[in-house]
Protein backbone atom coordinates (compact mmCIF):
# COMPACT_ATOMS: atom_id res chain seq x y z
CA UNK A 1 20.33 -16.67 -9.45
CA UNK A 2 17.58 -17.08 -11.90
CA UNK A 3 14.53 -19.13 -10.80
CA UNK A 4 13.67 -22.07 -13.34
CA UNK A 5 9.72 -21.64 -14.14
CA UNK A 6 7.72 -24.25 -15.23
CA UNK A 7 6.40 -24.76 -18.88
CA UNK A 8 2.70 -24.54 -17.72
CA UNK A 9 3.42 -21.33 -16.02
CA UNK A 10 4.95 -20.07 -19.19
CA UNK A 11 2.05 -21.42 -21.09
CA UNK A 12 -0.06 -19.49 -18.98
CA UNK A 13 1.75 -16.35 -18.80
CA UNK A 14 2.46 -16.71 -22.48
CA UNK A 15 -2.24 -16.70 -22.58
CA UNK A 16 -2.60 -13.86 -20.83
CA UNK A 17 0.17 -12.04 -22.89
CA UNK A 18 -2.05 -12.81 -25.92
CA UNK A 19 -5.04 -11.90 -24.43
CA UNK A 20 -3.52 -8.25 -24.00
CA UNK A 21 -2.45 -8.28 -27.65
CA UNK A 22 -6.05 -9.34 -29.09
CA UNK A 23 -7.42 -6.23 -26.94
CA UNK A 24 -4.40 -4.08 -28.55
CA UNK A 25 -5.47 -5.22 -31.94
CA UNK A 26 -8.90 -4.52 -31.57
CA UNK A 27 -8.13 -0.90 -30.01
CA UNK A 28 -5.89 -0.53 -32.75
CA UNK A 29 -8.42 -1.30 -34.96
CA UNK A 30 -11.11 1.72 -33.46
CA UNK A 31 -7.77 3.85 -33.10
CA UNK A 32 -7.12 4.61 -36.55
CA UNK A 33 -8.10 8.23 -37.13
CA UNK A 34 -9.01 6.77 -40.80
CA UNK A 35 -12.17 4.03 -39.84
CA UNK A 36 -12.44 1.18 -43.29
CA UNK A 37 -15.16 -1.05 -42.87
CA UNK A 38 -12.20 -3.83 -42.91
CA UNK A 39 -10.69 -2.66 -39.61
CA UNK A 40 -14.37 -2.88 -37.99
CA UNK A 41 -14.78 -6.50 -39.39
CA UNK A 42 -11.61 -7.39 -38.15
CA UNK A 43 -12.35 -5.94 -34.28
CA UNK A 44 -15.44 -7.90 -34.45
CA UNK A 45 -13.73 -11.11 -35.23
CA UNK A 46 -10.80 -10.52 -33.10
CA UNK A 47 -13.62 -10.78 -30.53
CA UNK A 48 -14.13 -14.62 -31.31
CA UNK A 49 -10.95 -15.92 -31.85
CA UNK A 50 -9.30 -17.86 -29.86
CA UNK A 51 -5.77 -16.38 -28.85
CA UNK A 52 -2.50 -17.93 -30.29
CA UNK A 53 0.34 -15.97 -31.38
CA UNK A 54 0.26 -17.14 -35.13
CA UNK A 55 -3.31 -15.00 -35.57
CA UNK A 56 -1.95 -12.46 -33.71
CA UNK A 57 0.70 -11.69 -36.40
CA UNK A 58 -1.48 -12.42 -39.57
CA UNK A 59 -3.97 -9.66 -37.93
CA UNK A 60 -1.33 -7.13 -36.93
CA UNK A 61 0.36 -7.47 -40.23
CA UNK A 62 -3.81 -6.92 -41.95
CA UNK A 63 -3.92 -3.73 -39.63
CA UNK A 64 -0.58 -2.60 -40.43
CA UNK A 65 -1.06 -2.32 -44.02
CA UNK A 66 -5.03 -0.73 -43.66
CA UNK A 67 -3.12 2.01 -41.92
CA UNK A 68 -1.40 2.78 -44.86
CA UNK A 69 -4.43 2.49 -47.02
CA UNK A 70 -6.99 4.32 -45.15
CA UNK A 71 -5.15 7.90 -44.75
CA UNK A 72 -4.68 7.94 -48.44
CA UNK A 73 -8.16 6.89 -49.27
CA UNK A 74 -9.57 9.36 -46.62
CA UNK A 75 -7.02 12.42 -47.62
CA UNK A 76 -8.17 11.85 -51.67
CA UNK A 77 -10.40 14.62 -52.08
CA UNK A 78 -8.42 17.17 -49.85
CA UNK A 79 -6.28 20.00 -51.37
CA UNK A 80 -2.87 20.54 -49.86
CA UNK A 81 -3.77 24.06 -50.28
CA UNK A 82 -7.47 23.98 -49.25
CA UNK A 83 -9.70 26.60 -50.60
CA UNK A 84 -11.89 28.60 -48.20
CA UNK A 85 -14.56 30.00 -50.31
CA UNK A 86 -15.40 29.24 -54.17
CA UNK A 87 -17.59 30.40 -57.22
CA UNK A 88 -18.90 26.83 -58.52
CA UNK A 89 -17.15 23.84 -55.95
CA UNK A 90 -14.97 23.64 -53.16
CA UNK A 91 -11.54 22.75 -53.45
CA UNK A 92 -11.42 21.86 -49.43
CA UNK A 93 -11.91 18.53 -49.27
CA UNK A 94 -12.72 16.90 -46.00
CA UNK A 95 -12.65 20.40 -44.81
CA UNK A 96 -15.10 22.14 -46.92
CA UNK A 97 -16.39 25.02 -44.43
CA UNK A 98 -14.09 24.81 -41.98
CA UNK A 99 -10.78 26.26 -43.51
CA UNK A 100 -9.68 29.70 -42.39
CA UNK A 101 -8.33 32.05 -44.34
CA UNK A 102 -4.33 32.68 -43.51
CA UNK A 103 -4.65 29.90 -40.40
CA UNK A 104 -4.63 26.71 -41.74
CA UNK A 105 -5.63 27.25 -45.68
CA UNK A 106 -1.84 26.04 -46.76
CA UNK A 107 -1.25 22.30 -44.97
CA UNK A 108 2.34 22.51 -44.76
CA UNK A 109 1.97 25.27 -41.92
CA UNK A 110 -0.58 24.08 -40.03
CA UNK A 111 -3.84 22.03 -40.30
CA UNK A 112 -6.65 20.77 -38.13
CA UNK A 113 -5.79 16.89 -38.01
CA UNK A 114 -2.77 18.06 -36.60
CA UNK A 115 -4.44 19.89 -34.11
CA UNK A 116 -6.83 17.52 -33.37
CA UNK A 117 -4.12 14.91 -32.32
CA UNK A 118 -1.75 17.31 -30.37
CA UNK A 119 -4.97 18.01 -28.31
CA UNK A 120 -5.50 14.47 -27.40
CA UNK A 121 -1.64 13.81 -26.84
CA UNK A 122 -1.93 16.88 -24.23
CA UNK A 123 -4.46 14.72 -22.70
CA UNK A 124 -3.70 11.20 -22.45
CA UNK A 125 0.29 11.54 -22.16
CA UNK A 126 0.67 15.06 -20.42
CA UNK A 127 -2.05 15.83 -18.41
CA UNK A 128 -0.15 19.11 -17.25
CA UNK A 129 -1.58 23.03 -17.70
CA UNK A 130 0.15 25.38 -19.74
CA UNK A 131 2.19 22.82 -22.16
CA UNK A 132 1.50 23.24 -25.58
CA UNK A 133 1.97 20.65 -28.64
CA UNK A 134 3.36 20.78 -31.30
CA UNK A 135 3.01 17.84 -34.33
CA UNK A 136 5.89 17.77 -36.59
CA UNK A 137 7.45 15.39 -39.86
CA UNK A 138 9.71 13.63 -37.27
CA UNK A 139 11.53 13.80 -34.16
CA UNK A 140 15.28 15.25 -35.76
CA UNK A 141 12.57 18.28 -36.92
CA UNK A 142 10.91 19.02 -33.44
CA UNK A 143 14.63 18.78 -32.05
CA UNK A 144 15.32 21.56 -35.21
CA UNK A 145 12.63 23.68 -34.02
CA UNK A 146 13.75 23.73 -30.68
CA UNK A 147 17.10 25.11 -31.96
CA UNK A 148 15.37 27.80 -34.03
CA UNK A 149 13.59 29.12 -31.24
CA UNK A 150 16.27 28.95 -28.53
CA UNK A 151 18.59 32.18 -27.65
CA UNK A 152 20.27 31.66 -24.72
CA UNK A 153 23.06 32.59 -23.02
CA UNK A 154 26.70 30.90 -22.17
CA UNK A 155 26.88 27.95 -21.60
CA UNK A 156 24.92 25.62 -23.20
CA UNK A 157 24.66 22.01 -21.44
CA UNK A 158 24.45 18.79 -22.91
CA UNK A 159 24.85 15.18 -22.11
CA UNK A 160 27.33 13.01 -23.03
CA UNK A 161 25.46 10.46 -24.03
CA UNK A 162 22.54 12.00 -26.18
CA UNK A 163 21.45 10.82 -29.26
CA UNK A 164 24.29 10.87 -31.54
CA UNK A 165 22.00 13.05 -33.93
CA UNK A 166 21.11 15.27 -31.80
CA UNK A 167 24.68 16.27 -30.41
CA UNK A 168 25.91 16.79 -33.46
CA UNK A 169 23.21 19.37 -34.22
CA UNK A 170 23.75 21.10 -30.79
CA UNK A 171 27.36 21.05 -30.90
CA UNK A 172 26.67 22.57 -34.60
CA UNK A 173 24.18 25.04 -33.17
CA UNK A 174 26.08 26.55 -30.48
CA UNK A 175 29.40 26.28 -31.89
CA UNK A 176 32.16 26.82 -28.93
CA UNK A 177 29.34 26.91 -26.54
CA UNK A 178 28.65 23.33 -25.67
CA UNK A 179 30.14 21.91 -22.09
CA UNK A 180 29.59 18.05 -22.93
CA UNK A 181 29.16 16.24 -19.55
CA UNK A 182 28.52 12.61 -18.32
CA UNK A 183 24.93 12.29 -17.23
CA UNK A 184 25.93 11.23 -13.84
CA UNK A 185 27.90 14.66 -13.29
CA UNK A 186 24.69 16.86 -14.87
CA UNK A 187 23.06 17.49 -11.38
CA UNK A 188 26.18 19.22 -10.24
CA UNK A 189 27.19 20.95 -13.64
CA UNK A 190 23.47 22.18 -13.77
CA UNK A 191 24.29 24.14 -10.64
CA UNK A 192 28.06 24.86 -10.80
CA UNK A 193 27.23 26.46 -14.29
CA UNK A 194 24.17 28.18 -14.22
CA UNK A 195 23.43 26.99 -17.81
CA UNK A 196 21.37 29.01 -20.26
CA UNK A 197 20.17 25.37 -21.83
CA UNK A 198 20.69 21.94 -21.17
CA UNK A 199 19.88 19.05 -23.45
CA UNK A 200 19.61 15.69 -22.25
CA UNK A 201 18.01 12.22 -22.49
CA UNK A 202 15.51 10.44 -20.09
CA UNK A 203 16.68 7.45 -21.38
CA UNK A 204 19.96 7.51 -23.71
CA UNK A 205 20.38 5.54 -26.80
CA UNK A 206 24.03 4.90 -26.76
CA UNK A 207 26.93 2.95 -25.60
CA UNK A 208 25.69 2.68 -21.84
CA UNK A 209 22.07 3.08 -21.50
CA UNK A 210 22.96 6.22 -19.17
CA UNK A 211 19.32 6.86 -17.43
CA UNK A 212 20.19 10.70 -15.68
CA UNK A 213 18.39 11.21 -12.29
CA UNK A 214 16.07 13.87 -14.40
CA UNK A 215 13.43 14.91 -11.80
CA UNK A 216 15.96 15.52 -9.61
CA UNK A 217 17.65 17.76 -12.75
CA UNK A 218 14.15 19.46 -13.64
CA UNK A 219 14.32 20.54 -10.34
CA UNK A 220 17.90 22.47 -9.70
CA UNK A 221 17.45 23.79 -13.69
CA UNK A 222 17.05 27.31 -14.10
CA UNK A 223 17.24 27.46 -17.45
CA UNK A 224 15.50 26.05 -20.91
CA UNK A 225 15.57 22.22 -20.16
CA UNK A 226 15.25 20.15 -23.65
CA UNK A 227 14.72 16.41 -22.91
CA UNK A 228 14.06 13.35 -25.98
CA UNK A 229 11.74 11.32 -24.39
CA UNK A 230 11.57 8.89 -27.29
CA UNK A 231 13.29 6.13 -25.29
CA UNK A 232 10.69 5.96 -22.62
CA UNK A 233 7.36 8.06 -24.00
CA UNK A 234 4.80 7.58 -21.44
CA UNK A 235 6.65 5.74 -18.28
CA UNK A 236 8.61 9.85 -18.03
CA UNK A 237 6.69 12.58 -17.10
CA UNK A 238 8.95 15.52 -17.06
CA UNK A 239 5.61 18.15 -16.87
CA UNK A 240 5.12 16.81 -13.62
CA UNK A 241 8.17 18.51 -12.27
CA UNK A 242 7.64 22.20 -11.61
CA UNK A 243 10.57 23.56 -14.34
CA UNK A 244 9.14 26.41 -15.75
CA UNK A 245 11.17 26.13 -19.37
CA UNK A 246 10.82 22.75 -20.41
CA UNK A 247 10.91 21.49 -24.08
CA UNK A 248 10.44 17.79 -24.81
CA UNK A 249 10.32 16.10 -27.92
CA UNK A 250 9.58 12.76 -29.37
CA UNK A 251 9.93 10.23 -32.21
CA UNK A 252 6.46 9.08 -33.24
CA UNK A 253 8.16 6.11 -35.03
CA UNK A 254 8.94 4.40 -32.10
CA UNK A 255 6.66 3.73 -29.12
CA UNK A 256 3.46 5.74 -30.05
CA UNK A 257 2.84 3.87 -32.98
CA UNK A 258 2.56 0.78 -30.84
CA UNK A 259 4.65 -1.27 -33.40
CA UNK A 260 3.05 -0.20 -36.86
CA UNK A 261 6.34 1.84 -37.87
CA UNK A 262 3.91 3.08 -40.23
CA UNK A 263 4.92 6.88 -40.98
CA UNK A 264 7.64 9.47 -40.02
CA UNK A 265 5.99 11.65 -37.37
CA UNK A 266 7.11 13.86 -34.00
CA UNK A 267 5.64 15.56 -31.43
CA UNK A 268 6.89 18.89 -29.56
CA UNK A 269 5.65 19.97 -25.86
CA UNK A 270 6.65 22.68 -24.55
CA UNK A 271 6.09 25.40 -21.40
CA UNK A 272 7.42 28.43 -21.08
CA UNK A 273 7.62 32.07 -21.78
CA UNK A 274 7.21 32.87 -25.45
CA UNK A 275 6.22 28.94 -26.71
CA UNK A 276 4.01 29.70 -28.81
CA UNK A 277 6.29 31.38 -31.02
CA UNK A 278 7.17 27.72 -32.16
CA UNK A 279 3.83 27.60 -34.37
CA UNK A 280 5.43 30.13 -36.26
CA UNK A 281 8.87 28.78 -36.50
CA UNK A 282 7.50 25.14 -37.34
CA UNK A 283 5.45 26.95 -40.27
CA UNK A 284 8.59 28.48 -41.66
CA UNK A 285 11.00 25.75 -41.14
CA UNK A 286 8.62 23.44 -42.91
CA UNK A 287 8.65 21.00 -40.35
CA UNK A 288 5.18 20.80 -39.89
CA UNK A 289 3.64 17.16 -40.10
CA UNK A 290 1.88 15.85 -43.59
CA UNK A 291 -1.82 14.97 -42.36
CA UNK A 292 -1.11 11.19 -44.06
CA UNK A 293 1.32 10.85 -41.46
CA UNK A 294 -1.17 12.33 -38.90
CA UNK A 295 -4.02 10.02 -39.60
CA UNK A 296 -1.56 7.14 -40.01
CA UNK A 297 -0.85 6.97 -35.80
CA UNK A 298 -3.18 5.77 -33.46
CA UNK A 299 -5.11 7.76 -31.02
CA UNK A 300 -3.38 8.49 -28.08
CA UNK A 301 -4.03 6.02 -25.53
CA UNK A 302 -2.08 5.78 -21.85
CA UNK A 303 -3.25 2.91 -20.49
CA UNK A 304 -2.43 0.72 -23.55
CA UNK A 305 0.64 2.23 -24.07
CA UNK A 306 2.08 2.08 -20.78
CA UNK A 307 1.11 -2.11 -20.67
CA UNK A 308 2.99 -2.42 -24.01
CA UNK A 309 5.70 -0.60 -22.31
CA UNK A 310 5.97 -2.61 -19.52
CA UNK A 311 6.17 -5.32 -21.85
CA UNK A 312 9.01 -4.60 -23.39
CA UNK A 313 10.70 -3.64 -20.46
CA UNK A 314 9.85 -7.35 -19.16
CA UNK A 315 11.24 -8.90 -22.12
CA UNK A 316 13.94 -6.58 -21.93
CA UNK A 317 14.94 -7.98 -18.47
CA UNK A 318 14.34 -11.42 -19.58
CA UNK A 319 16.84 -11.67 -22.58
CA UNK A 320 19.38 -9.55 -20.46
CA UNK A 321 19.40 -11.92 -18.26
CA UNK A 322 19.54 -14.94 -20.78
CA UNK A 323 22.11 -13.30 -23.34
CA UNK A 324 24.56 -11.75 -20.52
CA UNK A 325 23.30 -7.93 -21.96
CA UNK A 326 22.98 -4.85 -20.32
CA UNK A 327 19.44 -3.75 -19.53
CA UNK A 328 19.52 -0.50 -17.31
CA UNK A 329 16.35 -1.15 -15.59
CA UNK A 330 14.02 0.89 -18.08
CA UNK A 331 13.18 1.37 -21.41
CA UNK A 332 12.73 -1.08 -24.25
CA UNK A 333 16.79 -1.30 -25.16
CA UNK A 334 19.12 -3.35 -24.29
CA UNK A 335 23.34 -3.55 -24.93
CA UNK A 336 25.17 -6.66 -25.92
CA UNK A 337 28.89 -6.53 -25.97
CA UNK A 338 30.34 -8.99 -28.62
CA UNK A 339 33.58 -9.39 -30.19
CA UNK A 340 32.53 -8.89 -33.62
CA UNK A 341 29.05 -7.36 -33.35
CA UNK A 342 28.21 -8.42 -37.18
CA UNK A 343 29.03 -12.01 -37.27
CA UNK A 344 26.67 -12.20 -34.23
CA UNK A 345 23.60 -10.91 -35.80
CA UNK A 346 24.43 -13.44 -38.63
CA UNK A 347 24.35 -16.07 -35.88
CA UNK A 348 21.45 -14.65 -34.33
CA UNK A 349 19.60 -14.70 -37.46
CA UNK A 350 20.56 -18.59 -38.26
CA UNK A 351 19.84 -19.42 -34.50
CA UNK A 352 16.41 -17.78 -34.94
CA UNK A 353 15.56 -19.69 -38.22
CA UNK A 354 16.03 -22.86 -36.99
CA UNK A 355 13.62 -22.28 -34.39
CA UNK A 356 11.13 -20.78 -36.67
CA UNK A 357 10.61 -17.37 -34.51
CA UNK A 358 11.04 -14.42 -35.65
CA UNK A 359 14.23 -11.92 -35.24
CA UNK A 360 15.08 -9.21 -37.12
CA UNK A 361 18.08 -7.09 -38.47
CA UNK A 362 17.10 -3.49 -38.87
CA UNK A 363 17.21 -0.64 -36.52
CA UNK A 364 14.79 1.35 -34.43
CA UNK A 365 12.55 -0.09 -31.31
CA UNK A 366 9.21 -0.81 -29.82
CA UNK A 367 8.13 -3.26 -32.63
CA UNK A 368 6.24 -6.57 -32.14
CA UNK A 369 9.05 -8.51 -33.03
CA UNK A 370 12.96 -8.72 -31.85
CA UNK A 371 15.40 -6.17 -33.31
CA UNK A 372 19.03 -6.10 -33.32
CA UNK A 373 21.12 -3.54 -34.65
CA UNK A 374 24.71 -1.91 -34.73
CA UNK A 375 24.85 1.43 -34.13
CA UNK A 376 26.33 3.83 -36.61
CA UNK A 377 30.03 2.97 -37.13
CA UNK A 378 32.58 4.68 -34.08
CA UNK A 379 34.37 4.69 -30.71
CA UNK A 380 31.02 4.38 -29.03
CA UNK A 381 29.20 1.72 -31.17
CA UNK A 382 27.31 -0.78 -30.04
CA UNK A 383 25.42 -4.01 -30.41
CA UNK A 384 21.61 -2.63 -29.67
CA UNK A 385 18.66 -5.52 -29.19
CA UNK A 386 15.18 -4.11 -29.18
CA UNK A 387 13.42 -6.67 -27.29
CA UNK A 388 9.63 -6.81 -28.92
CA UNK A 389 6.23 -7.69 -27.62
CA UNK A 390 6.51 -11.08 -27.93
CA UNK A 391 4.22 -13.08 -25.68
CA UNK A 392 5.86 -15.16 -22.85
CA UNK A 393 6.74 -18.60 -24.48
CA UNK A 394 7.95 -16.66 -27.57
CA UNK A 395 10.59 -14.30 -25.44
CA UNK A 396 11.82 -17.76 -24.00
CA UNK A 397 12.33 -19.14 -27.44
CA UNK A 398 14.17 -15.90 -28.49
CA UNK A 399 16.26 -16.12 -25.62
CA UNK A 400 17.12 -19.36 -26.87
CA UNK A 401 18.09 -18.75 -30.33
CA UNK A 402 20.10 -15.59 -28.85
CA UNK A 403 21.62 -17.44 -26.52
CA UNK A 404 22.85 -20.30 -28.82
CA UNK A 405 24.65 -17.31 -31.13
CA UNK A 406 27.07 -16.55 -28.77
């Protein structure tokens, strides 16, 4: 039975809340690999503000948009295909004496701001020896990589419930190879079969919310495990289970980006024999990332990412618990089952309005502000919310206008 709180504990919860999102918005604004003299006079004013969710938004939505400014302006001068030596003037931009020749002289295949940020991934969000990185467009292209570089042998794993992107492409991949299984049965197919690769989610973004017991999976494994840890980023940490093969991959979009949604990025880790062969593939597949979209994320940062996290995982909780949705426990997702999924978010919307808070109709997850969202047309579709950030007195009013729509 849910426990009634009090409006001044709300009030209070709902100040501390905001005094975690004024010290995200001044990190964010010393995080952006691209410094403007506007995002250091915002930080310092941050500093004497008083909290209140109203200047929250108008700063977040200033910082959003200087990340989008600032790459460009910084990237101006650079070549896509830097030079590395000249007769009269360089043609290497930013990286005038540093390019070398058949390494990272054609930006498409590789290029130091890349590097640069897998680095400090490796060390905020891994913290694990022998994983390598990998920086790529998106997450659908690390995933493609991962197919390019696998050979394996019959059969080839893969949950039920995974991403529906991503089983088409593996069913696609190893055509007549695939053994589909539900994520509650992989522990035992995983040693029944002997697998030569199994693909799975640590947190799946489909009809159930399926969370697979996948320590207990890295463990049995003998084989190339692939996991998409876009659903809980930083609160898995599959390179702290001793599997030797291990290949995980990652939407930038989503949780790293700590709510800009600013540009399509991915990110690739991997340990095993023969990974870095995957530098190679990534060159010739193309699916290297664009160093806009590079300097348009924010430094890697664990603590601050695993408190936004847990945020949304709170919030996640709370509206389950309001609306009568499905929250597994984890992860920033939650499932709603509705009669007619569509008329809802029309409700939603209305319900919303008249409160004056903010919900919105799009897809994807992580953001500042409530999502909802149909998935793709199908036998497994479902009514997604993405809880958001929202501070505690704002959830509550959320809740409310959620609430009211059904």
């Amino acid at each position: 039975m849910a426990v009634a709180i009090g409006r001044d504990t709300l009030r209070a919860q709902a100040l501390a809340d905001l005094r975690e999102d004024f010290d995200e918005l001044r990190f964010l604004c010393g995080a952006a690999p691209a410094r403007s003299l506007r995002l250091q006079r915002w930080s310092r004013e941050l500093e004497t503000l008083r909290p209140s969710a109203e200047t929250r938004d108008r700063y977040a939505a200033l910082i959003r948009g200087e990340y989008g400014i600032a790459p460009a302006l910084a990237t101006a001068n650079d070549w896509q295909s830097p030079s590395f030596g000249h007769s009269l003037r360089s043609q290497a931009g930013r990286h005038e004496g540093g390019i070398r020749p058949y390494v990272d002289d054609y930006k498409r295949d590789r290029h130091s701001d890349a590097a640069a940020y897998e680095a400090a991934y490796l060390r905020e969000y891994v913290r694990a020896s022998e994983v390598r990185a990998f920086a790529t467009s998106c997450g659908m292209s690390a995933l493609t990589s991962i197919l390019a570089f696998l050979d394996v042998e019959d059969p080839v794993l893969l949950g039920r419930s995974s991403y529906h992107e991503t089983r088409e492409l593996v069913l696609a991949a190893f055509a007549g190879r695939v053994v589909e299984v539900d994520e509650d049965d992989l522990l035992g197919a995983v040693q029944e079969l002997r697998p030569g690769a199994l693909f799975v989610d640590s947190l799946c973004n489909s009809r159930g919310l399926a969370v697979p017991e996948l320590g207990s999976i890295l463990e049995a494994a003998d084989c190339w495990v692939v996991v998409d840890n876009t659903c809980l980023g930083p609160a898995c940490r599959p390179f702290a289970s001793t599997a030797a093969r291990l290949l995980v991959w990652e939407s930038l979009l989503k949780l790293a980006q700590f709510g800009l949604d600013r540009a399509n990025a991915g990110i690739l880790l991997a340990r095993g024999p023969g990974v870095d062969r995957l530098d190679a593939l990534r060159e010739h597949l193309g699916t290297n990332v664009p160093d806009t979209s590079i300097l348009s994320l924010p430094a890697p940062n664990r603590r601050r990412l695993q408190r936004r996290v847990a945020r949304l995982e709170r919030n996640a909780a709370i509206l389950a618990e309001r609306v009568g949705g499905f929250h597994p426990g984890v992860g920033p997702l939650l499932q709603l089952d509705v009669p007619d999924p569509v008329a809802w978010i029309a409700r939603a919307l209305e319900q919303a309005r008249r409160r004056d808070v903010q919900v919105v109709a799009g897809t994807s997850f992580g953001f500042d502000h409530t999502r909802v969202y149909v998935t793709p047309p199908g036998p497994d579709s479902f009514l997604r919310i993405a809880p958001g950030t929202e501070d505690r007195l704002r959830i509550e009013t959320v809740a409310d206008a959620l609430e009211a729509a059904r």
